[in-house]
Protein backbone atom coordinates (compact mmCIF):
# COMPACT_ATOMS: atom_id res chain seq x y z
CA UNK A 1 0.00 0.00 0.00
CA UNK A 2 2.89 2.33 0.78
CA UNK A 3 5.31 0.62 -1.24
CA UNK A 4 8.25 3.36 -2.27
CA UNK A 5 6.77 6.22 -0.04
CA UNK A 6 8.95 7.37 3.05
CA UNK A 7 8.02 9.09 6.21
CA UNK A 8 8.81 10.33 9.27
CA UNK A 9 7.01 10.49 12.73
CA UNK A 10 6.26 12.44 15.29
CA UNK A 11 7.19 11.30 19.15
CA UNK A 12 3.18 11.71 19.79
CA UNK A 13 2.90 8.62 17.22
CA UNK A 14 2.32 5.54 18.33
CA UNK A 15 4.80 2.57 17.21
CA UNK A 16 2.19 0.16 16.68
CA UNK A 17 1.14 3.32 13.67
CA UNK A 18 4.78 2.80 12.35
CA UNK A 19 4.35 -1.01 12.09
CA UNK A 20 1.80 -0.39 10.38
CA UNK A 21 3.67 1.72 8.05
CA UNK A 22 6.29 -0.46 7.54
CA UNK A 23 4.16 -3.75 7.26
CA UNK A 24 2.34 -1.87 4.19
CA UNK A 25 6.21 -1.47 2.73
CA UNK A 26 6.41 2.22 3.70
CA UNK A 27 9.79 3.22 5.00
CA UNK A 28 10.54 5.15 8.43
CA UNK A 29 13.38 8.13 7.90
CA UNK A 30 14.14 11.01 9.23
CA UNK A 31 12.86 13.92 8.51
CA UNK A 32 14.72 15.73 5.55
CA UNK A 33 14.03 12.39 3.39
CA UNK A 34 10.81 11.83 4.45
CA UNK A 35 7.75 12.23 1.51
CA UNK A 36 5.24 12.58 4.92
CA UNK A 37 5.34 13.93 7.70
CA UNK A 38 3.26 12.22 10.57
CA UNK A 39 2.04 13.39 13.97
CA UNK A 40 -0.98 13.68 16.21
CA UNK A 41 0.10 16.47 18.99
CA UNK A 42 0.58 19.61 17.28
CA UNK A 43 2.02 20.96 21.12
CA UNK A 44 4.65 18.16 21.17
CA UNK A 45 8.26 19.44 20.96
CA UNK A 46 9.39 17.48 17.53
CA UNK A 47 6.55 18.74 15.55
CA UNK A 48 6.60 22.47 17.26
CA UNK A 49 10.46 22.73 16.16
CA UNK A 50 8.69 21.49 12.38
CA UNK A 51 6.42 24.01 12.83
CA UNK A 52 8.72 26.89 13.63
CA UNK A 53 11.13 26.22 10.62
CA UNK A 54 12.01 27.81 7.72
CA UNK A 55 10.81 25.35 5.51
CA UNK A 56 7.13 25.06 7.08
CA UNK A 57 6.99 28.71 6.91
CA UNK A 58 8.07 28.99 3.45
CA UNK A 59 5.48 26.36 2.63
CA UNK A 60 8.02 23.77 1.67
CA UNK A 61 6.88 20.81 4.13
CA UNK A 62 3.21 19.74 5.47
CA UNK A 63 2.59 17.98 8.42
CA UNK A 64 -0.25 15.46 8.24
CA UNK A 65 -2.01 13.16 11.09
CA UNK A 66 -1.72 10.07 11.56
CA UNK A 67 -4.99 9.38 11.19
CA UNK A 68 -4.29 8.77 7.22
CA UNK A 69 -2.30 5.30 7.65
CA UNK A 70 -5.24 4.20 9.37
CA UNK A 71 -7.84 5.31 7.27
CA UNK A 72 -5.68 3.84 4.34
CA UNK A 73 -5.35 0.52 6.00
CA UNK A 74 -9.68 0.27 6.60
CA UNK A 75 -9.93 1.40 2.94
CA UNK A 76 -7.86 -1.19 1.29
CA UNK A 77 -6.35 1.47 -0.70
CA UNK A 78 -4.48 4.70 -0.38
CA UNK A 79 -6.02 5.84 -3.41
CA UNK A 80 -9.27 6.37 -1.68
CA UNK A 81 -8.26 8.28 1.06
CA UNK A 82 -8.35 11.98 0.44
CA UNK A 83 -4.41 13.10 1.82
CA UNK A 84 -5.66 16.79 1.72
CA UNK A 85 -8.23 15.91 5.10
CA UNK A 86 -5.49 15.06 7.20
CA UNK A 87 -3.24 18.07 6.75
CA UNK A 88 -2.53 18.87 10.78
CA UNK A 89 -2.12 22.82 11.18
CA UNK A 90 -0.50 24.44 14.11
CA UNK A 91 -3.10 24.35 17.65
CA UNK A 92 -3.68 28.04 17.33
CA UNK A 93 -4.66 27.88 13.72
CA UNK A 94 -6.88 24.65 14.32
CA UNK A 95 -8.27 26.74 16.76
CA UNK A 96 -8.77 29.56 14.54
CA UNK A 97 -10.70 27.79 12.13
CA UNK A 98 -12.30 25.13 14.50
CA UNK A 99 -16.10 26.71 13.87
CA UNK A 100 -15.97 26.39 9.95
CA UNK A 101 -13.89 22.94 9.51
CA UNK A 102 -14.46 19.70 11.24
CA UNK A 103 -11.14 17.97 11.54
CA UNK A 104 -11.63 14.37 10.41
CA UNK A 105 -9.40 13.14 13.10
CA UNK A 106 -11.74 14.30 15.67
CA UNK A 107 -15.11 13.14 14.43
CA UNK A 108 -14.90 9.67 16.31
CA UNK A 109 -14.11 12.05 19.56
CA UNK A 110 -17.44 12.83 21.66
CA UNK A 111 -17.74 16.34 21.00
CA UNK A 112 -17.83 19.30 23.60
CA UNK A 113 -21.07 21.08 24.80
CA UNK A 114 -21.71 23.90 21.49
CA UNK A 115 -22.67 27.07 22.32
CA UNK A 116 -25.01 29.17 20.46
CA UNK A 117 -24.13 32.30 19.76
CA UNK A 118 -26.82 35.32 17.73
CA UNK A 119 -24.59 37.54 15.81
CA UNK A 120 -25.94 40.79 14.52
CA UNK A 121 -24.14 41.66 10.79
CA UNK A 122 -25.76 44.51 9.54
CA UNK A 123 -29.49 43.85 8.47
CA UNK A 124 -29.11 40.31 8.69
CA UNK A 125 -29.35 38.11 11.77
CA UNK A 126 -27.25 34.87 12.02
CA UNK A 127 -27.06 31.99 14.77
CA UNK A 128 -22.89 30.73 14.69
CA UNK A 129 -21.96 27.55 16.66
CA UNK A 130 -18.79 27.55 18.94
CA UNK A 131 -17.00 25.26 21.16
CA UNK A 132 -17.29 24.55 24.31
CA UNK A 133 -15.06 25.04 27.34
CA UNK A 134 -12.57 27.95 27.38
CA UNK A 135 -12.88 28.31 23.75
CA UNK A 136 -14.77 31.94 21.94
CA UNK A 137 -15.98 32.96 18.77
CA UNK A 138 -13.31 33.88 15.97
CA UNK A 139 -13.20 37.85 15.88
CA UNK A 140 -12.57 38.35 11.81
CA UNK A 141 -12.57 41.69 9.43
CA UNK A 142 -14.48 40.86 6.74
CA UNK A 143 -15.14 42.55 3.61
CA UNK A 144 -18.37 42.90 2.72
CA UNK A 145 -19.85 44.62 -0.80
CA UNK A 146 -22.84 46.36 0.01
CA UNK A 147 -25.79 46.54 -2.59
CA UNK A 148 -24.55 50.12 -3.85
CA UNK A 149 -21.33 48.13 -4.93
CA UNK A 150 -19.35 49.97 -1.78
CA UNK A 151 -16.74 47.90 -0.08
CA UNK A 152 -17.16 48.11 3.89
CA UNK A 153 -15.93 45.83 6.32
CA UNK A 154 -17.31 44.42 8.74
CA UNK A 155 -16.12 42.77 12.76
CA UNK A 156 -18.29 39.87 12.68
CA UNK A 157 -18.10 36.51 14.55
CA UNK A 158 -17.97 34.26 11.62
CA UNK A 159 -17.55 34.78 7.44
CA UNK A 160 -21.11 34.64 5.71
CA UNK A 161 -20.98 32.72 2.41
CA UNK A 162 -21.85 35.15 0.70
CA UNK A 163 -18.04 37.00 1.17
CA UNK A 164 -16.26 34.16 -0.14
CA UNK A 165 -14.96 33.99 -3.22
CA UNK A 166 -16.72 32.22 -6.16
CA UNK A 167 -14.65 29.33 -7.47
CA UNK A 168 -15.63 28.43 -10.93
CA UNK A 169 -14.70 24.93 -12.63
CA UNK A 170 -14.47 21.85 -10.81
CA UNK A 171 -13.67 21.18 -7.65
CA UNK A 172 -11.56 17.85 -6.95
CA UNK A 173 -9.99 15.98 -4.03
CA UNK A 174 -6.39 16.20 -3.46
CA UNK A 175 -5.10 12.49 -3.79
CA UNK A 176 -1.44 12.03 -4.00
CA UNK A 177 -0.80 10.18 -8.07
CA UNK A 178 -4.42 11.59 -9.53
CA UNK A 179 -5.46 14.65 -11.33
CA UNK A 180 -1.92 15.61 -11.83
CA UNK A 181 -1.32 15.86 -7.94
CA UNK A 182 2.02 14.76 -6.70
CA UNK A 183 3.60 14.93 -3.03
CA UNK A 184 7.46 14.90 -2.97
CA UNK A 185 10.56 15.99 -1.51
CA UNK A 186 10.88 19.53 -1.99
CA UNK A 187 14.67 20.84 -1.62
């Protein structure tokens, strides 16, 4: 299943994830050879100094979960498993974007008490979900185009659809070998 790919893992891994790895003919390196990059504690030491480098900030390496050898072992087939779901972001990012993106890793996890929240954005009334615990509502500046075709912006608690951008064509799954996608050792 893994036969030819390379990786590396986090201390937060598991080994019984690495066996499994290895007994699908993937091969454990370190990190400046490795194709992936594996972890599942974005607060653990290894993967902070990952985060924190040059090359993570100049977009040359992503960090995925772990999650994904799993997933590709239940599917039979690595092929099937969409790589781009497992991309694992910094905490405070993950936290940043926690209210608009469920994080596939976390949907077997029982989730906290939500919080509903009424947010007032000009004439329109919304209802926004947000986590439980110590967590609060994203604070954002969003641009909004009024109907006079003026350009305001707005502090709201979360982005209304309508202020993203329109994406026109198709919209495809990232999976590593199709549609011209590729993941590889950047130098």
């Amino acid at each position: 299943m893994f036969d030819g790919l390379t990786a590396w893992f986090s201390s937060s891994v598991d080994e019984t994830i690495k066996q499994h790895w290895e007994n699908n003919h993937g091969a454990v390196c370190g990190v400046d050879e490795a194709q992936f990059l594996f972890s599942q504690n974005t607060e653990i030491q290894d993967t902070k100094r990952l985060y924190e480098s040059e090359a993570y900030l100049n977009e040359h390496l992503t960090i995925f979960h772990v999650q994904y050898i799993s997933d590709c072992i239940k599917s039979g087939d690595r092929k099937k498993v969409v790589l781009g779901k497992y991309f694992l972001p910094p905490l405070e990012i993950q936290n940043l974007i926690r209210n608009q993106v469920e994080f596939i890793w976390e949907k077997d996890k029982p989730s906290k008490q939500p919080i509903q929240v009424k947010v007032n954005v000009g004439k329109r009334k919304t209802d926004s979900v947000v986590g439980g615990d110590n967590s609060s509502p994203v604070k954002s500046r969003c641009p909004r185009v009024t109907e006079t075709g003026a350009t305001t912006s707005v502090d709201t608690d979360s982005i209304h659809i309508k202020d993203l951008p329109k994406i026109r064509g198709q919209i495809e799954d990232f999976i590593p070998g199709e549609n011209g996608c590729e993941v590889f050792l950047k130098m």
